[in-house]
Protein backbone atom coordinates (compact mmCIF):
# COMPACT_ATOMS: atom_id res chain seq x y z
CA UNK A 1 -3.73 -9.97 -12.85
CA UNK A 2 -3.69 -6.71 -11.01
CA UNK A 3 -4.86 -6.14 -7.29
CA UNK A 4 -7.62 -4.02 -8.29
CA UNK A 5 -9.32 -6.88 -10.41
CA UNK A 6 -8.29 -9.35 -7.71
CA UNK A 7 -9.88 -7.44 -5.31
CA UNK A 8 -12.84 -6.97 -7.21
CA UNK A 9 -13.21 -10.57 -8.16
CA UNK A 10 -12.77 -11.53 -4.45
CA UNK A 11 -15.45 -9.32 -3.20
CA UNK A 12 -17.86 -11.08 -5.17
CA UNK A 13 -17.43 -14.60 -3.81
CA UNK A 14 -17.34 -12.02 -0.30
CA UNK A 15 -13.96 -12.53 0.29
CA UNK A 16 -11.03 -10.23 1.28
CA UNK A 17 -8.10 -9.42 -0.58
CA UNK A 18 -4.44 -8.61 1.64
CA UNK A 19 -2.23 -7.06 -0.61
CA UNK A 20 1.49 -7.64 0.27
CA UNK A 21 3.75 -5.25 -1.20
CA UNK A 22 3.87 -2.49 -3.07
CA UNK A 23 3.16 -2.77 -6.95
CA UNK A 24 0.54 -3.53 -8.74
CA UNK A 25 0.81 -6.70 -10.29
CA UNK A 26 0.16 -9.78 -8.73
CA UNK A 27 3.27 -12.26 -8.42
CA UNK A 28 2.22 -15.16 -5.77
CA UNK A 29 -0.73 -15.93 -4.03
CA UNK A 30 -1.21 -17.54 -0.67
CA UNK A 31 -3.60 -19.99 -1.79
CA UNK A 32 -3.77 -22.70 -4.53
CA UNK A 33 -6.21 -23.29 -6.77
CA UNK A 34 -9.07 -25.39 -5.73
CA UNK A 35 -8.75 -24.45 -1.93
CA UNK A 36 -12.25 -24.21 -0.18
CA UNK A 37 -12.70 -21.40 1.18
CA UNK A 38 -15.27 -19.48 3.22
CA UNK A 39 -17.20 -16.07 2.71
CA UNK A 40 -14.93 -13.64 4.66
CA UNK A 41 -12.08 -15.38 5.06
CA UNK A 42 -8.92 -13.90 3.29
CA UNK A 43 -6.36 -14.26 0.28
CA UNK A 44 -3.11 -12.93 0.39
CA UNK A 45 -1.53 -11.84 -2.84
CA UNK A 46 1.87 -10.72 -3.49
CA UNK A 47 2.90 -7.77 -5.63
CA UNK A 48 6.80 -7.71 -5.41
CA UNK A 49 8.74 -4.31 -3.61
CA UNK A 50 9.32 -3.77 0.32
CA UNK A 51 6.73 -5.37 2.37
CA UNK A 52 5.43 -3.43 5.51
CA UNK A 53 4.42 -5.58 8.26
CA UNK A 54 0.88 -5.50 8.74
CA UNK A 55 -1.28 -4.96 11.71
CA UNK A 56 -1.76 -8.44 12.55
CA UNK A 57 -4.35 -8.40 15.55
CA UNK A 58 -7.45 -10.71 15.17
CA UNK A 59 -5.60 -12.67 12.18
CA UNK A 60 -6.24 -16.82 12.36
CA UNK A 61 -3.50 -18.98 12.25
CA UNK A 62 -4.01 -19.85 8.55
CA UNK A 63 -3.89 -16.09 8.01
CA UNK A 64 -0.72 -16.40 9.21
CA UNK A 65 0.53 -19.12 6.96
CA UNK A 66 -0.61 -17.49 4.26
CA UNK A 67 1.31 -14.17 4.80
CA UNK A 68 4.63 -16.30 5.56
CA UNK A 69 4.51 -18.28 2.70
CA UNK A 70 3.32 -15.11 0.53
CA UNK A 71 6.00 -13.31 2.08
CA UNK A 72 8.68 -15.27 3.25
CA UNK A 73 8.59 -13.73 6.72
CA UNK A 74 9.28 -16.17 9.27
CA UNK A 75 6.71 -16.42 12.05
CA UNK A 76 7.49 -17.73 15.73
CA UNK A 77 3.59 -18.38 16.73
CA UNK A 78 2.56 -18.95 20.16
CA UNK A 79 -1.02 -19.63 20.80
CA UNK A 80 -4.10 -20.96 18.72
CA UNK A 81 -7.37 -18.47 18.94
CA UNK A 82 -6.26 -15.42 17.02
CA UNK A 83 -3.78 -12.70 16.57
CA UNK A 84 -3.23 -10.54 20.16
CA UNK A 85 0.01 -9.07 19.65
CA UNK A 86 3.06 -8.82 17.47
CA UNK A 87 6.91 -8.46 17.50
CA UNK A 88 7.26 -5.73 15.26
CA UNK A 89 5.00 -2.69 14.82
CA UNK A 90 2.78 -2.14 11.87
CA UNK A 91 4.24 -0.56 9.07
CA UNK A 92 8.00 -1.09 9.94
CA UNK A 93 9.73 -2.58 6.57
CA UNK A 94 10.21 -6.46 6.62
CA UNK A 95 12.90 -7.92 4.70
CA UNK A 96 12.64 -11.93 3.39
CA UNK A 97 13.83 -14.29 6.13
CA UNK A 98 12.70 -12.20 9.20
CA UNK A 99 11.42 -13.65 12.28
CA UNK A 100 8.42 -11.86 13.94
CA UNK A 101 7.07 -13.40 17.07
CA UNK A 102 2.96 -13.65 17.23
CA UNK A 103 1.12 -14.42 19.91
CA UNK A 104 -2.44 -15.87 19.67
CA UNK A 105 -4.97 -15.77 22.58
CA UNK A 106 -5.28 -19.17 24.24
């Protein structure tokens, strides 16, 4: 499946799509099948290429999980409201088994 129809098949069920990578075809997804879910909540989906890291702030902590395990970018996570700051700025290029360090408002 490709991002675009993922991304219009999530809207529908008013969810969001977070594309990680840069092709076009999805690879991995940070959910399995059958996983409730709730309207605005998000699905990660993998596409294969360089990952950027993503602006983080406001993400939950199962965002989080989802983007490591769609990723495989390690995350040190401190907290347990939502995303406040990150290690590494949006947009630098991540490689597979790097650490970022998250911090989550209290």
């Amino acid at each position: 499946m490709t991002v675009a129809q993922a991304s219009a098949k999530a809207k529908q069920i008013g969810l969001n799509l977070v594309k990680i990578g840069e092709k076009d075809k999805i690879t991995a997804q940070g959910i399995k099948s059958g996983e409730k879910l709730e309207s605005g909540d998000k699905i990660f989906v993998y596409t294969s290429g360089k990952i950027n890291c993503p602006d983080m702030k406001g993400w939950s902590f199962n965002d989080l999980h989802q983007f490591s395990n769609v990723s495989g970018v390690k995350l040190s996570i401190k907290g347990t409201e939502t995303v406040a700051s990150q290690s590494v700025a949006k947009g630098t290029e991540l490689k597979s088994g790097e650490k970022i360090k998250v911090n989550l408002k209290e």
